[in-house]
Every structure is written in C-alpha cells, then in structure tokens.
C-alpha atoms as a PDB file:
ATOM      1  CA  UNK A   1      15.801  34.080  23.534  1.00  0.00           C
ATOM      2  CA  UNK A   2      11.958  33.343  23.296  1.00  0.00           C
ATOM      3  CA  UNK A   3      11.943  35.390  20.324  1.00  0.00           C
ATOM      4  CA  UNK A   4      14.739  33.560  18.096  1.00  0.00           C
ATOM      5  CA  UNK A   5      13.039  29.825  19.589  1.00  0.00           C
ATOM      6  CA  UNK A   6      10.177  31.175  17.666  1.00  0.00           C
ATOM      7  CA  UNK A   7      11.786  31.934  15.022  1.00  0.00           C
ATOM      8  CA  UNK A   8      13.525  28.634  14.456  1.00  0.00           C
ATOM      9  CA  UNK A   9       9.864  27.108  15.188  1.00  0.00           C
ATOM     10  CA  UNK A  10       8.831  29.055  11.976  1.00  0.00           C
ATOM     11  CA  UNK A  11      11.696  27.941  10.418  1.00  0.00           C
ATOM     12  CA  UNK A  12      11.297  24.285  10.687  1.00  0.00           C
ATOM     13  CA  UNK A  13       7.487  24.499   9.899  1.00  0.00           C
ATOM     14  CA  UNK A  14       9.013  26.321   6.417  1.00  0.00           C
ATOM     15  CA  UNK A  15      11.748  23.381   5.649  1.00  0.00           C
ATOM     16  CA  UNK A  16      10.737  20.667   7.207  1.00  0.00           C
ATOM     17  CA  UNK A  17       8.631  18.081   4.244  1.00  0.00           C
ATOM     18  CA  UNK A  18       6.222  16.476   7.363  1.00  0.00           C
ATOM     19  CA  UNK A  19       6.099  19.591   9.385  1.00  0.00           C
ATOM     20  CA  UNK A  20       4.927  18.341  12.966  1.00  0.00           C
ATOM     21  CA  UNK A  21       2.888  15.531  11.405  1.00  0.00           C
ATOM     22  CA  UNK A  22       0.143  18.565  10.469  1.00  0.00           C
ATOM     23  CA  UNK A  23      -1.909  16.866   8.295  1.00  0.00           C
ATOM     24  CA  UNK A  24      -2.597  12.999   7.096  1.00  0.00           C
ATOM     25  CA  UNK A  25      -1.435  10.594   5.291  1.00  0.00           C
ATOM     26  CA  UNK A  26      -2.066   8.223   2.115  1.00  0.00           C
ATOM     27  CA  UNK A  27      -1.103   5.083   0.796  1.00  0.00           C
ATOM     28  CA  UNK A  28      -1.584   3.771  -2.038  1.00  0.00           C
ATOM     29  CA  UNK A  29      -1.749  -0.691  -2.476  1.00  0.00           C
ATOM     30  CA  UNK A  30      -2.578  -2.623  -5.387  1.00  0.00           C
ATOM     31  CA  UNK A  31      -3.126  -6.580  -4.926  1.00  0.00           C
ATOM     32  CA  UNK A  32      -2.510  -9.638  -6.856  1.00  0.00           C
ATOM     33  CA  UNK A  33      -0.655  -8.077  -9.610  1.00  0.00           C
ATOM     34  CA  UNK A  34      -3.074  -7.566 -12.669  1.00  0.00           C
ATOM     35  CA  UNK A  35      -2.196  -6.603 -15.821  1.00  0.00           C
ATOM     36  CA  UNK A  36      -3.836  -3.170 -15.146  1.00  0.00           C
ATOM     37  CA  UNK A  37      -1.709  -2.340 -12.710  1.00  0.00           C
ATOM     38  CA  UNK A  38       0.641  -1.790 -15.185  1.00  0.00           C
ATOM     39  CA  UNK A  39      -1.012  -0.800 -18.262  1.00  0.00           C
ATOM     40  CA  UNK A  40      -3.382   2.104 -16.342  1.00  0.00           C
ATOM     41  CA  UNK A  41      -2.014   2.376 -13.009  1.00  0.00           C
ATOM     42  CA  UNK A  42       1.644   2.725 -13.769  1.00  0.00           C
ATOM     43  CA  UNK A  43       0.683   5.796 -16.574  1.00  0.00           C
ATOM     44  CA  UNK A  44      -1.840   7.166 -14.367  1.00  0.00           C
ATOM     45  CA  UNK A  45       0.384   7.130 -10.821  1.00  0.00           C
ATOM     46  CA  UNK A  46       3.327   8.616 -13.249  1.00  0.00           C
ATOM     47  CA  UNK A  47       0.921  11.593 -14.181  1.00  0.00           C
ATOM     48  CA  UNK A  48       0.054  12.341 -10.759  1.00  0.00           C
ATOM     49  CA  UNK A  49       3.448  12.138  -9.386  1.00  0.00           C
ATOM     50  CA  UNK A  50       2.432   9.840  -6.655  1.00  0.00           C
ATOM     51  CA  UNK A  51       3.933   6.559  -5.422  1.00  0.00           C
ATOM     52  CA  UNK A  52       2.276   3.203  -4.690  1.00  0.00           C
ATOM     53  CA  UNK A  53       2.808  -0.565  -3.135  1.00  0.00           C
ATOM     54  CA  UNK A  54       2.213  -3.749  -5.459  1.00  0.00           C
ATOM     55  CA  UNK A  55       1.480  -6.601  -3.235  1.00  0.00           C
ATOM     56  CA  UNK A  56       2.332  -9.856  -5.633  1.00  0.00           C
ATOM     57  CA  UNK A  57       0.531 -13.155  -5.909  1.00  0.00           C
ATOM     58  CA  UNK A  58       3.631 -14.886  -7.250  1.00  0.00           C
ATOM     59  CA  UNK A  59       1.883 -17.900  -8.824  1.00  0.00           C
ATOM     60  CA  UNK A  60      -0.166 -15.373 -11.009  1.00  0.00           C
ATOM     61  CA  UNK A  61       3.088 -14.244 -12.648  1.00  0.00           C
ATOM     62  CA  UNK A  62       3.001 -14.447 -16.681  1.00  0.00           C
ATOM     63  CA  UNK A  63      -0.458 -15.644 -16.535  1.00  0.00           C
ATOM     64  CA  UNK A  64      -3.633 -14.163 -18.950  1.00  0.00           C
ATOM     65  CA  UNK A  65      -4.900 -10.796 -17.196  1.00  0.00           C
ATOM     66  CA  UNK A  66      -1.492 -10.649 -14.787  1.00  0.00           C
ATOM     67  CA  UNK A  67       1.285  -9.106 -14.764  1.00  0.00           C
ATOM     68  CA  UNK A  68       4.398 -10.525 -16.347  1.00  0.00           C
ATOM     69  CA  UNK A  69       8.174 -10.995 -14.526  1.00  0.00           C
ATOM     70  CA  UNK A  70       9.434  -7.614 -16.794  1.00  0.00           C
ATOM     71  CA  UNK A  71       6.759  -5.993 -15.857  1.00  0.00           C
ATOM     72  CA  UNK A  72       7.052  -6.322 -12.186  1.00  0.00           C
ATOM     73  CA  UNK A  73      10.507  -5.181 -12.894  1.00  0.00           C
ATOM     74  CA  UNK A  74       9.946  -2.200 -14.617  1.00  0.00           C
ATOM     75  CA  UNK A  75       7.874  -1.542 -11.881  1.00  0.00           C
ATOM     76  CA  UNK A  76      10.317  -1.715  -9.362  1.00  0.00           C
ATOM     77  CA  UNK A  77      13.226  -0.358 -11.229  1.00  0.00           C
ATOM     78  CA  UNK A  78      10.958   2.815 -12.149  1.00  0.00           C
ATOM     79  CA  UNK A  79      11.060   3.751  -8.090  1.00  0.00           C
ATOM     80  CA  UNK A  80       7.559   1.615  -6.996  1.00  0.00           C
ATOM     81  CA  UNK A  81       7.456  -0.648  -4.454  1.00  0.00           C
ATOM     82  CA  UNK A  82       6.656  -4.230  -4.646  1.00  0.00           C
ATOM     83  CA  UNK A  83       5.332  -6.437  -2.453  1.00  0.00           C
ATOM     84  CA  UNK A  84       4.444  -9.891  -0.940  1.00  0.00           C
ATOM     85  CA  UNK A  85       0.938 -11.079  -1.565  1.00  0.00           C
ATOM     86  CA  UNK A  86       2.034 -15.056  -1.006  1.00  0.00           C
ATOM     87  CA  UNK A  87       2.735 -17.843  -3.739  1.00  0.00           C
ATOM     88  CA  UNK A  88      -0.704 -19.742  -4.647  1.00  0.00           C
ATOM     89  CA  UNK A  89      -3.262 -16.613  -2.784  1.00  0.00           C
ATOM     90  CA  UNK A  90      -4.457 -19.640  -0.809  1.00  0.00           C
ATOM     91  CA  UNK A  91      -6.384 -18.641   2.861  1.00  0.00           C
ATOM     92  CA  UNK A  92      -2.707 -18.757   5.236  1.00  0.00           C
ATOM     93  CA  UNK A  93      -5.270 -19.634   8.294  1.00  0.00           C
ATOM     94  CA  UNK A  94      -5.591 -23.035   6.681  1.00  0.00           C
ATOM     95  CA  UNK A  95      -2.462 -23.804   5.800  1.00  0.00           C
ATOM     96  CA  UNK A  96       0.196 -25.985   8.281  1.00  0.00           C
ATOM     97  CA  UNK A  97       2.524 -23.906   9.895  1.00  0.00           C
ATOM     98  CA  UNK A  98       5.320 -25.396   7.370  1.00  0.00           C
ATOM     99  CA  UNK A  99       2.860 -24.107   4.284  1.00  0.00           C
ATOM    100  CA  UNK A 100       2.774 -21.153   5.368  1.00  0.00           C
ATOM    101  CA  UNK A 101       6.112 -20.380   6.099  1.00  0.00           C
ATOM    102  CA  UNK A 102       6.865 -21.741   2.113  1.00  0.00           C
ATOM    103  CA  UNK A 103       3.929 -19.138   1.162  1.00  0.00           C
ATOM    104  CA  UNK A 104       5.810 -16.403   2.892  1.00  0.00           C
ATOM    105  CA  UNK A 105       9.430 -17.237   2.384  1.00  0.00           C
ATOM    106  CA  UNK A 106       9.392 -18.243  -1.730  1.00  0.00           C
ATOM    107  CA  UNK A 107       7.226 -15.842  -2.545  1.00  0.00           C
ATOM    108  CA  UNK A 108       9.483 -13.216  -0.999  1.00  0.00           C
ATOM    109  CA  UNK A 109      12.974 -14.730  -2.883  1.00  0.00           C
ATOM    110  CA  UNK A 110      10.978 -14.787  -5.911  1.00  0.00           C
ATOM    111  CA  UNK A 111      10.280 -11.323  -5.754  1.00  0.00           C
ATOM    112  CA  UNK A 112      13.528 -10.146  -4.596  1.00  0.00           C
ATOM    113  CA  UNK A 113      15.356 -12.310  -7.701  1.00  0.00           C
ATOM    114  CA  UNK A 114      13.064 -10.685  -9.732  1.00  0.00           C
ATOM    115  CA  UNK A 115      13.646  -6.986  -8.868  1.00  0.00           C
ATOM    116  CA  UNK A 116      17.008  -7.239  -7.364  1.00  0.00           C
ATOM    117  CA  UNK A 117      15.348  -5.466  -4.451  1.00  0.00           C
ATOM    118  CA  UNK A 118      14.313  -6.144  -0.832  1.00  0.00           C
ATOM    119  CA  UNK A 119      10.834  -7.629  -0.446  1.00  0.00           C
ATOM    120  CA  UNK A 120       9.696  -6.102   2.948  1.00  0.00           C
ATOM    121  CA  UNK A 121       6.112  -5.807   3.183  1.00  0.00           C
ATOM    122  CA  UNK A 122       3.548  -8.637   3.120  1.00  0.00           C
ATOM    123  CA  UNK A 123      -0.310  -8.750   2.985  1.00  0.00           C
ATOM    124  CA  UNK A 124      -2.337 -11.977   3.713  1.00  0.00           C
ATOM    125  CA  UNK A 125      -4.039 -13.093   0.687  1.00  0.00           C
ATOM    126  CA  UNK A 126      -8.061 -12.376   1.579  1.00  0.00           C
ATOM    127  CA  UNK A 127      -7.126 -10.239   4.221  1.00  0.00           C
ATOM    128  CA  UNK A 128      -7.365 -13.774   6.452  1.00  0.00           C
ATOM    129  CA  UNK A 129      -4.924 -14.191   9.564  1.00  0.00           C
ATOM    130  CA  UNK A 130      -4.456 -15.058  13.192  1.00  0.00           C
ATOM    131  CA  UNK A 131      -1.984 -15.050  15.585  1.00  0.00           C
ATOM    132  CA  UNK A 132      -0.130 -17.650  14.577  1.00  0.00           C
ATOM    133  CA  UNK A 133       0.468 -16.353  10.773  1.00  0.00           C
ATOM    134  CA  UNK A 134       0.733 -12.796  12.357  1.00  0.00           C
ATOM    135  CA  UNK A 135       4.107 -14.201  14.274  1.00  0.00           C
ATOM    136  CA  UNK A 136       5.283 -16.285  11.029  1.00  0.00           C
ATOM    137  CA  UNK A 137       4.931 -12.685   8.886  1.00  0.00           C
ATOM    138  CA  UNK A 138       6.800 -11.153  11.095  1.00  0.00           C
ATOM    139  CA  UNK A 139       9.803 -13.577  11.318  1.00  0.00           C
ATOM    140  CA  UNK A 140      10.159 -12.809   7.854  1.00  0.00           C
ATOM    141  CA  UNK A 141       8.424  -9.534   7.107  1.00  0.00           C
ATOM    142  CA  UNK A 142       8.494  -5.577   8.549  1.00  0.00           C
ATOM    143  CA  UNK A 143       4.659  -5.231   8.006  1.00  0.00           C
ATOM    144  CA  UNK A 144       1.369  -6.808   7.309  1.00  0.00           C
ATOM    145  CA  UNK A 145      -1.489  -4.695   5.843  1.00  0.00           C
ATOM    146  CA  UNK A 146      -4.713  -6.205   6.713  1.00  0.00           C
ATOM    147  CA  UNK A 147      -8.529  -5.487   5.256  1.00  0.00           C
ATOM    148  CA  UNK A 148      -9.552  -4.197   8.536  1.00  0.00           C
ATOM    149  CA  UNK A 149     -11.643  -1.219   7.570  1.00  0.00           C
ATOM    150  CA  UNK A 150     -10.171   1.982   9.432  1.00  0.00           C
ATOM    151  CA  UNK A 151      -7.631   4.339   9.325  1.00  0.00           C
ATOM    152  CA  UNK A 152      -4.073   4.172  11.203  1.00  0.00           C
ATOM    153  CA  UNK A 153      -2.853   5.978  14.425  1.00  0.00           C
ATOM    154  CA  UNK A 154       0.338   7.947  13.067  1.00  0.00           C
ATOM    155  CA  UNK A 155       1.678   6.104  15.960  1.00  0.00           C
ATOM    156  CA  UNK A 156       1.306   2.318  14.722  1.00  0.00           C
ATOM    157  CA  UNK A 157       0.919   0.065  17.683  1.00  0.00           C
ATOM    158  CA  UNK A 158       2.228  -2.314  15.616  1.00  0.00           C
ATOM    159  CA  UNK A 159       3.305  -2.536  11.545  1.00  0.00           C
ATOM    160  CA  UNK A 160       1.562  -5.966  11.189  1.00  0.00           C
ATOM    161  CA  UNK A 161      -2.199  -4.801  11.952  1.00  0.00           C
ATOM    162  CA  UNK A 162      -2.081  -1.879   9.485  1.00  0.00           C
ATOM    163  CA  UNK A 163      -5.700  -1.573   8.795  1.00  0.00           C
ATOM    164  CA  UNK A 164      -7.247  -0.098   5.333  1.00  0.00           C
ATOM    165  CA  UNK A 165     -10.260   0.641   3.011  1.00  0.00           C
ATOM    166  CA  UNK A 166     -10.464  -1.465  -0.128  1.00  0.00           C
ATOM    167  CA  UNK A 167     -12.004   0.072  -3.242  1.00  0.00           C
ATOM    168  CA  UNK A 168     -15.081  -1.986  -4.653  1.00  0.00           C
ATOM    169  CA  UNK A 169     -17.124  -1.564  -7.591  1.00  0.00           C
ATOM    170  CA  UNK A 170     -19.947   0.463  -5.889  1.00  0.00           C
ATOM    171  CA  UNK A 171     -17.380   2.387  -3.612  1.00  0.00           C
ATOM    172  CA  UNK A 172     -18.572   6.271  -4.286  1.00  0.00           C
ATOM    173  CA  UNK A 173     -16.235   9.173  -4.960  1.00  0.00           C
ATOM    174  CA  UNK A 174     -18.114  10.627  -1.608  1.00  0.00           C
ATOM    175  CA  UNK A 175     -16.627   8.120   0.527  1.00  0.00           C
ATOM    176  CA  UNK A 176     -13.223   8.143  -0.268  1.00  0.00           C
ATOM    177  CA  UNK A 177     -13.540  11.826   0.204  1.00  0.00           C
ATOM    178  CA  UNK A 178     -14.498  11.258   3.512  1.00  0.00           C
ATOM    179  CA  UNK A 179     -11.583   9.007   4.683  1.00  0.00           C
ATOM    180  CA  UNK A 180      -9.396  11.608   3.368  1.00  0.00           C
ATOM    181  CA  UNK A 181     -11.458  14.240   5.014  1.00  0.00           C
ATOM    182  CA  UNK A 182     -10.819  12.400   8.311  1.00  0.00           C
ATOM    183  CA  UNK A 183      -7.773  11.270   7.762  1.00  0.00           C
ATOM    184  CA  UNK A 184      -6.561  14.937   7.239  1.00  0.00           C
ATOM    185  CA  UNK A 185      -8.817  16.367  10.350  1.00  0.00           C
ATOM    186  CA  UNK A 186      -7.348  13.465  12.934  1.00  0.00           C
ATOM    187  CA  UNK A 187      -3.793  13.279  11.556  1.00  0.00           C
ATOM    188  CA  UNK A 188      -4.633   9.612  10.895  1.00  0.00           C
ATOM    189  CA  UNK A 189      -2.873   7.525   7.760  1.00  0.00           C
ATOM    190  CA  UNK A 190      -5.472   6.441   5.001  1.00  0.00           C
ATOM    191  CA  UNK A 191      -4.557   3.269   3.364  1.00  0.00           C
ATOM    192  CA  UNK A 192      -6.431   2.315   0.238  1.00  0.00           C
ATOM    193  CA  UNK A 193      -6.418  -0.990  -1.154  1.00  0.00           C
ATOM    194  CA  UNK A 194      -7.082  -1.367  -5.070  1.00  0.00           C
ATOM    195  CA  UNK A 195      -7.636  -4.497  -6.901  1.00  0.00           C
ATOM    196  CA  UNK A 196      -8.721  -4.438 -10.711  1.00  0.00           C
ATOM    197  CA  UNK A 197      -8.869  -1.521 -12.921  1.00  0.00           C
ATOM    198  CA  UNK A 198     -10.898  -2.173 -15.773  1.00  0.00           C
ATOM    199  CA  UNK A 199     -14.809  -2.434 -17.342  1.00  0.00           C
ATOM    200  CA  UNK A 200     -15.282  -5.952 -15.832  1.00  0.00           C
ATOM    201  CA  UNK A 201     -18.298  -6.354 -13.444  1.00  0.00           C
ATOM    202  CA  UNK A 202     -15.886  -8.057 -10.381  1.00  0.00           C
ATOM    203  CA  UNK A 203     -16.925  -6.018  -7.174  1.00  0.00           C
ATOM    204  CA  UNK A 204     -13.342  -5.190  -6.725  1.00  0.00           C
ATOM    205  CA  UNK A 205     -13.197  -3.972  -9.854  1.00  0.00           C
ATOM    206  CA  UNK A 206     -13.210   0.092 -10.422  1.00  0.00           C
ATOM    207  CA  UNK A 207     -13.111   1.196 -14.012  1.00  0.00           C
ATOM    208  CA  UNK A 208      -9.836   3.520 -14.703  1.00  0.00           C
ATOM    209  CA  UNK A 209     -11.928   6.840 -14.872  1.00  0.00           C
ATOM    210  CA  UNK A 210     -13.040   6.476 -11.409  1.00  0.00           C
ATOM    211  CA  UNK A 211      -9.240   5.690 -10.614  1.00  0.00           C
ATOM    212  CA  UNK A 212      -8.160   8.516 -11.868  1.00  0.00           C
ATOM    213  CA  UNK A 213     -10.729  10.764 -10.152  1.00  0.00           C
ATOM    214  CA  UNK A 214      -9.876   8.947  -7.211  1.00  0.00           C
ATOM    215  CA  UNK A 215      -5.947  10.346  -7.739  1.00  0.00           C
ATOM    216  CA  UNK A 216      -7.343  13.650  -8.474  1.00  0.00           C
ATOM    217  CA  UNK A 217      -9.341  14.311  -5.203  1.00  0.00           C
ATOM    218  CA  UNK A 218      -6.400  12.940  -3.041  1.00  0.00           C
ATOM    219  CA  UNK A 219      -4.093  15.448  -5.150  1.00  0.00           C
ATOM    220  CA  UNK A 220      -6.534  18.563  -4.367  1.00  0.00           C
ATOM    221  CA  UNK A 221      -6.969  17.865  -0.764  1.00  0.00           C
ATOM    222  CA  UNK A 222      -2.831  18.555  -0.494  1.00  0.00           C
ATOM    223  CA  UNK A 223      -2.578  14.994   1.122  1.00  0.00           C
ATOM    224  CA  UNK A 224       1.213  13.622   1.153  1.00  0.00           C
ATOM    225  CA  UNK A 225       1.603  10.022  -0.349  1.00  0.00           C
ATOM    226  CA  UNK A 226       4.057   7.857   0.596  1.00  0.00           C
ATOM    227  CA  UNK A 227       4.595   3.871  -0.282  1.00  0.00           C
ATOM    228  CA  UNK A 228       4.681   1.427   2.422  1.00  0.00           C
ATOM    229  CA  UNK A 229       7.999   1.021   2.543  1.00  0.00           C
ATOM    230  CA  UNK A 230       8.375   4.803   2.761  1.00  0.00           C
ATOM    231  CA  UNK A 231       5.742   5.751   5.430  1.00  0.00           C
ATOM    232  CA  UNK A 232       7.376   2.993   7.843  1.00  0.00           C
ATOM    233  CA  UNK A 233      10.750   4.137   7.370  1.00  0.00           C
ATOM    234  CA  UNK A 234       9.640   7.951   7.902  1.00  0.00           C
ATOM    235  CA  UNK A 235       7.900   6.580  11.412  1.00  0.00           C
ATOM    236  CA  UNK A 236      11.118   5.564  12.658  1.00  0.00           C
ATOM    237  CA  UNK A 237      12.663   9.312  12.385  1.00  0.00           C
ATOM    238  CA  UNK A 238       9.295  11.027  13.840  1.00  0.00           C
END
C-alpha cells in the first residue's frame, strides 16, 4: 500500500502543471494603456509565450501615445487580459464616495462593451486607496493590485491588497532577478508592474530592450506566468 501511495505521489508531481505549488509565481501588469503596450509588448509577450494584465485608463482611449478601442480589442480577443485602471486616472482617495463609484463602475462597462468580456480586476490609479475605496472596489471588482512593494503569500489574505514591484527607468536587471530569485526560493507570487516602453526619459519608462531582457530572465529561471485573472482563479482550486 505505502508503495503504490508513492507511486501515485510521483505520479501527480509528473502530470500535475502546479505540482504542490513547488516553485513561484509571476505576473505580468501593464498600466494606463499606452500605445506601446501594443506595438512592443503585444509582439514581444507573443514571442515569449507568456501572458499579461492591461489595466485601462478609459479616458486615455484613442488619444496621442494611447492605445486605441481596436486595439484594446485585439488585445483581448488575442487571449490577454484587460483591466480596470478607472475613467479620468484621478487620485480615488479624493474623490466623493458617488465619484468614485462612477470611476469604478463606467470604466468597467466601457471595457466590457469594448471587449465583449468580463472586466474583473481593478487597480487604483497612483496606487492611492483607503478603506473606504478598498470596500467600493470590491462591491464591484474580484481584486485590487496595489504599488505596495513586496511579493504575495501564495495564500492571499485577501485579492484586494495584492502588493507588487513597478519597473522604473533606473530599475536594474539585478533586481528583478532578485524578486524572482525570492519569489522562486519562498514560493511567493512576483507581480511586476510596467508602465511605458519606449526611449522617453519618464522614470516609469523602460526602453523595449530592457523589456525584453526582462522576459528573457523570467523565461530562464523556469518561472510559471499566469494573468491576473488566471492566478486568482487557479487559487481557488489549490
């Protein structure tokens, strides 16, 4: 009897895609919705294999450097995830509660009229929030990701406090290694948070070389990658 439990033990670790949750995680988020994200990104993430979350400033739509409403659709109908990133990317903690509910709730039917797809998965614009638009995201929403630097508990205490690492312009090959490193080591899930990718001189912006380099070391290391949407859903199973 011990003998064939062992055997099915094997067997599972042989089959099974997340075999005992043995190693970390990544995800991969892109906010605001700039025209890079589809003009590198998309070609680049295709190459790679590897999926993604675009969190959507819905105001930005169609406007010079942004992406446009096909766009956002050929994003979504290609298999990546889109997001809520709010209407006008105004600070929620200063809104009325009434504002912010509009901010949540229009820029989510926007979204889903535009990609004929549920809009899930929310991040505050700034990474600014508080208890109050905590409770309003999650009338509406199944997660928040925050800019809290750290990595995630494959346990989430809770889907709106999802903390992450976001990619600036002096951000070092090094460190992302490390968070990956660590991530791996303490079964944690890395969530990186990307913003331009171009030759502009914005600190959020990382020039698409880097990017790439960036999907290279997170393909050697053997680390899964798995959308929002998809990392969530998987949590409920494990």
């Amino acid at each position: 009897m011990q003998r064939n439990s062992f055997l099915i033990y094997v067997l599972i670790l042989i089959i099974s895609p997340y075999p005992l949750i043995s190693r970390g995680y990544v995800t991969l988020t892109f906010d605001d919705g700039y025209q890079s994200h589809y003009e590198t990104v998309f070609p680049l993430l295709k190459k790679y294999q590897m999926a993604a979350t675009f969190y959507i400033g819905t105001d930005f739509l169609g406007k010079p450097g942004y992406l446009t409403e096909k766009q956002v659709f050929q994003l979504s109908e290609r298999g990546y995830e889109i997001a809520s990133h709010s209407v006008t990317h105004r600070n929620l903690k200063q809104l009325s509660v009434a504002e912010i509910k509009k901010e949540l709730r229009e820029s989510q039917l926007c979204l889903e009229n535009l990609t004929q797809a549920p809009i899930d998965h929310f991040a505050p614009p700034f990474g600014f929030f508080n208890s109050i638009v905590l409770q309003l995201i999650g009338q509406i929403y199944q997660s928040s990701r925050t800019i809290v630097p750290g990595l995630n508990d494959i346990k989430l205490p809770t889907p709106f406090l999802i903390r992450s690492y976001v990619l600036f312009n002096h951000t070092s090959l090094k460190e992302i290694e490390g968070w990956i490193d660590e991530a791996i080591k303490k079964n944690k899930w890395l969530v990186l948070v990307y913003h331009q990718i171009d030759d502009s001189d914005e600190i959020t912006s990382i020039r698409s070389p880097f990017f790439e380099d960036n999907l290279k070391v997170i393909q050697r290391k053997g680390v899964p990658v798995k959308s929002m949407g998809e990392f969530l859903e998987w949590l409920k199973f494990e």
